[in-house]
Protein backbone atom coordinates (compact mmCIF):
# COMPACT_ATOMS: atom_id res chain seq x y z
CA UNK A 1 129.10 22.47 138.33
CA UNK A 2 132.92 22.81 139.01
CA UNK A 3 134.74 19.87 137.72
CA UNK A 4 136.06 18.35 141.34
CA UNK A 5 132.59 18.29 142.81
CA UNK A 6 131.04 16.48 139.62
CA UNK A 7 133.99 13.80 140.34
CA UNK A 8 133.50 13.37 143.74
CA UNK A 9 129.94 13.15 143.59
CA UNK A 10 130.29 10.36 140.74
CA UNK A 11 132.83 8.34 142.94
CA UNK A 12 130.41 8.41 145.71
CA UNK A 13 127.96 6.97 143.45
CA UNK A 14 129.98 4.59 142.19
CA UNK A 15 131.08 2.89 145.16
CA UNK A 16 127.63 2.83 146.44
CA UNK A 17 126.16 1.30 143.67
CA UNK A 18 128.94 -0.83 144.04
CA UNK A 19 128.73 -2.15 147.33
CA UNK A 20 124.37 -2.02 147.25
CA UNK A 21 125.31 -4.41 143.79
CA UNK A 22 127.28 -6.68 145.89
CA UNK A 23 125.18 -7.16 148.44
CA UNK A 24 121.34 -7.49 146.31
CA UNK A 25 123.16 -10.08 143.76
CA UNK A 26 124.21 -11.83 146.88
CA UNK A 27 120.79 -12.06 148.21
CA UNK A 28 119.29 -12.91 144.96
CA UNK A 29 121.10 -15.53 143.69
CA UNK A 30 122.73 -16.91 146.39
CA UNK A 31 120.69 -16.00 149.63
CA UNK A 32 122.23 -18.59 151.84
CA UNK A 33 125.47 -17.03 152.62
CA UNK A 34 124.37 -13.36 152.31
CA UNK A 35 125.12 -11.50 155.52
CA UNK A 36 126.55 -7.86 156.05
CA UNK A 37 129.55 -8.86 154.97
CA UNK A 38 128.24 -9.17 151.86
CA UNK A 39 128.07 -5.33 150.87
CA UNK A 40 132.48 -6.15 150.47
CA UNK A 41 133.66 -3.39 153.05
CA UNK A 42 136.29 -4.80 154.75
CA UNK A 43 139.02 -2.88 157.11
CA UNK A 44 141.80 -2.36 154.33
CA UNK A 45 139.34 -1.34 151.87
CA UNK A 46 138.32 1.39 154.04
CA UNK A 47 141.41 2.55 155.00
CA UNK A 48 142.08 2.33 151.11
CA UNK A 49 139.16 4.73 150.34
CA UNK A 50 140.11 7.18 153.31
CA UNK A 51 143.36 7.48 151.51
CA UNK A 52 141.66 8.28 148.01
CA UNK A 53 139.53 10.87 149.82
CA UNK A 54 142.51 12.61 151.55
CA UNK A 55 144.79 12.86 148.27
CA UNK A 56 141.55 14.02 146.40
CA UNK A 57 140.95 16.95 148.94
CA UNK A 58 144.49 17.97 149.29
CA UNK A 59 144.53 18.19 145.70
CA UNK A 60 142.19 20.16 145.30
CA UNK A 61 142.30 22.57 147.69
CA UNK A 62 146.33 22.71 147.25
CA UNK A 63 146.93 21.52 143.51
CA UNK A 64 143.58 22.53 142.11
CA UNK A 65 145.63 22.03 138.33
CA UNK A 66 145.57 18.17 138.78
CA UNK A 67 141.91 18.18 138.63
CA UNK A 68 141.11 19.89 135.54
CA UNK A 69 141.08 16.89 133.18
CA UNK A 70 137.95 16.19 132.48
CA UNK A 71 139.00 13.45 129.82
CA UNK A 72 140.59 11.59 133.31
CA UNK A 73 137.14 11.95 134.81
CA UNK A 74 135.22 10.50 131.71
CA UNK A 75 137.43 7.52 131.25
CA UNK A 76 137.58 6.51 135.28
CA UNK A 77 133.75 6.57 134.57
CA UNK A 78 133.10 4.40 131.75
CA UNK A 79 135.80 1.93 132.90
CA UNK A 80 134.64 1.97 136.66
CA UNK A 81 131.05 0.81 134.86
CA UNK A 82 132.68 -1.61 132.77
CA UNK A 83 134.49 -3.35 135.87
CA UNK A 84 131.54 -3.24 137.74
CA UNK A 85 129.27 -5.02 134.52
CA UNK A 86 132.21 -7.88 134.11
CA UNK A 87 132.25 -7.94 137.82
CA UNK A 88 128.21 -8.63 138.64
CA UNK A 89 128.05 -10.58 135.37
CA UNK A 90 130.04 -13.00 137.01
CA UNK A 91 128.67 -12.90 140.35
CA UNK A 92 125.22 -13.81 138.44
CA UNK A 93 126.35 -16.56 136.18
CA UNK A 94 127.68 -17.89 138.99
CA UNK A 95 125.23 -17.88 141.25
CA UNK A 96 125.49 -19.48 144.31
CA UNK A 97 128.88 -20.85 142.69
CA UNK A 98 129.91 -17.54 143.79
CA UNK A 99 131.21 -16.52 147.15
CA UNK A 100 133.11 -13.36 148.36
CA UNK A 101 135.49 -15.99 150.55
CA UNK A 102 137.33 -18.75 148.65
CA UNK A 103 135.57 -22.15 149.65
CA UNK A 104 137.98 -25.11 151.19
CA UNK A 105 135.49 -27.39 150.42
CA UNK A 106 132.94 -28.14 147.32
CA UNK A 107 129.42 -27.67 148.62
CA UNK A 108 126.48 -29.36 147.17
CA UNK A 109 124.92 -28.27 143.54
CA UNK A 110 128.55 -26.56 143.58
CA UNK A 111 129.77 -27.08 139.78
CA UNK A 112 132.25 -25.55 138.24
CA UNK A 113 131.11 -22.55 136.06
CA UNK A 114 132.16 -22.61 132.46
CA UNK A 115 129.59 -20.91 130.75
CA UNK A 116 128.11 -17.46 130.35
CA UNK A 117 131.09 -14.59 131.17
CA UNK A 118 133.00 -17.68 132.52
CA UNK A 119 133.78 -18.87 128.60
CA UNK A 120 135.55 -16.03 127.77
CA UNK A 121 137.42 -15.01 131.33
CA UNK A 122 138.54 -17.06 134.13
CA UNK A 123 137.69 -14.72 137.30
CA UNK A 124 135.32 -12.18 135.87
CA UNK A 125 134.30 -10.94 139.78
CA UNK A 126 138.41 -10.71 139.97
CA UNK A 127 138.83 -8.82 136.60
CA UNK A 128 135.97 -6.62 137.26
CA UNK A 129 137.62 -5.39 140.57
CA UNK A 130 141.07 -5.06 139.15
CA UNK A 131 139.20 -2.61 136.73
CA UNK A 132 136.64 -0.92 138.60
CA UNK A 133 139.47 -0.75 142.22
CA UNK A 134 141.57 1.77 139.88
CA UNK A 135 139.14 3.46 137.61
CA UNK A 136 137.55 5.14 140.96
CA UNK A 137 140.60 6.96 140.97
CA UNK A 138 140.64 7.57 137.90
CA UNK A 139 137.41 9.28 138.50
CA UNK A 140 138.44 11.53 141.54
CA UNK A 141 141.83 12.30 139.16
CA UNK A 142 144.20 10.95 142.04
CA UNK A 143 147.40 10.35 140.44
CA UNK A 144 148.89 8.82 143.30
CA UNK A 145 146.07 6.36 144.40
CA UNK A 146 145.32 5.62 140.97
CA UNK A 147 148.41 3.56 140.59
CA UNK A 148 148.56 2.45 144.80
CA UNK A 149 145.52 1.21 143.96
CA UNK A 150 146.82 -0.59 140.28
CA UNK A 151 149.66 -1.94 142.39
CA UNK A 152 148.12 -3.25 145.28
CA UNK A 153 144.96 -4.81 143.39
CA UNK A 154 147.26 -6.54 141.18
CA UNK A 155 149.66 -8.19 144.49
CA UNK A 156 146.46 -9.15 145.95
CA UNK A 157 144.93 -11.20 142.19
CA UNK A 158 148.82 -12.28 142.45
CA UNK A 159 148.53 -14.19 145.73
CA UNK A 160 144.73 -15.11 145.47
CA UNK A 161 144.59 -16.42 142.60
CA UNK A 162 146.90 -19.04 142.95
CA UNK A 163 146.03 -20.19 146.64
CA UNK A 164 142.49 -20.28 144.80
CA UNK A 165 142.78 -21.74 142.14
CA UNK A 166 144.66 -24.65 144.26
CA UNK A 167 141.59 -25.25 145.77
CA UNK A 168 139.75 -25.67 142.33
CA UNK A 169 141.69 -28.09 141.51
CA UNK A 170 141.17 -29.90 144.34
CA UNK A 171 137.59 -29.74 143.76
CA UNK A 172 137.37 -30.22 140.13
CA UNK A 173 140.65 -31.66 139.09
CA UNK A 174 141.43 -32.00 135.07
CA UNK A 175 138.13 -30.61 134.64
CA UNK A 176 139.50 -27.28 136.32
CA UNK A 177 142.82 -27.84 134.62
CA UNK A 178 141.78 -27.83 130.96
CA UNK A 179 139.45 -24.79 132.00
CA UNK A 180 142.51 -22.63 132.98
CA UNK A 181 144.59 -23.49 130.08
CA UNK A 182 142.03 -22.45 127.53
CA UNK A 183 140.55 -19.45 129.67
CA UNK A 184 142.24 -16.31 130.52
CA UNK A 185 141.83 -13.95 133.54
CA UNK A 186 143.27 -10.99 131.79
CA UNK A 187 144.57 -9.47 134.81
CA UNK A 188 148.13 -8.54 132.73
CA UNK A 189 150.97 -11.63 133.70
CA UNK A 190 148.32 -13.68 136.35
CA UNK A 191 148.14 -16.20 134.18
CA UNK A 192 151.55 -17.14 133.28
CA UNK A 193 152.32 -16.85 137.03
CA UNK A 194 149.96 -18.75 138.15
CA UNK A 195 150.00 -21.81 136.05
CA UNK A 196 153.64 -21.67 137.08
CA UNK A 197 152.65 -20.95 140.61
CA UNK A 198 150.63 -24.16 140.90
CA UNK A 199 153.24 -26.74 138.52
């Protein structure tokens, strides 16, 4: 099998999987809120996707050389599986903690969720996207999306996490506090902006 079609047919996998992941640990665990919307395909992610597709088959029908490394392929796959493990690991430990909208207002039985994945990193479902968002293109060798989609992932963690993390601390207060000081997202300079963000 030729090298671009053994990409593309792994990226389609992986975003299914994806989304079908999204949408079963969202009826399992927190079956209240599940709807279609919660298979995550939203306007600007499709649009996002359609542009990954495009660059991948100009690329390889016009610049067949920037698909030849197979290395690229390998490592867009293992860290695509990666984000999507810290990702649903999250979404489980959560449970119905564990929304894909930020919450304005703590529901009941909502507690804050220290244990598990949450220990070691702050937004696990947001550091599992920041991964996985990139490594698809990573997959499909798309030099160009591959760091569009670095770039824009990494603006959007900028101005979400903040805005949500204001609305933890509304909930939870010093509890949510002391959490963020001693827990990191790992999403490279979130952390130091936000705590600044929200001083």
């Amino acid at each position: 099998m030729e090298l671009w079609l053994f990409a593309f047919l792994w990226f389609v996998a992986l975003v299914i999987v994806f989304h079908i992941g999204e949408f079963l640990v969202t009826y399992l665990y927190n079956r209240k809120i599940c709807s279609i919307s919660s298979l995550a395909i939203q306007k600007d992610y499709v649009i996002a996707m359609s542009a990954a597709v495009i660059e991948f088959t100009i690329e390889t029908y016009f610049f067949p050389s920037l698909k030849q490394y197979t290395w690229i392929c390998y490592i867009g796959i293992i860290l695509t599986i990666i984000g999507e493990v810290i990702r649903k690991t999250g979404m489980v430990t959560a449970g119905m903690a564990f929304t894909h909208y930020i919450q304005h207002h703590r529901r009941e039985g909502h507690n804050l969720v220290t244990n598990g994945i949450y220990q070691y990193i702050r937004h696990p479902g947001y550091l599992g996207w920041f991964i996985w968002a990139p490594a698809t293109q990573l997959v499909l060798m798309n030099p160009f999306c591959t760091l569009a989609f670095l770039a824009v992932a990494w603006y959007f963690f900028y101005d979400r996490i903040p805005y949500e993390e204001e609305t933890l601390i509304g909930m939870f207060g010093n509890q949510y506090i002391e959490y963020r000081k001693k827990t990191p997202s790992y999403i490279p300079f979130i952390d130091s902006i936000t705590i600044n963000k929200n001083k």
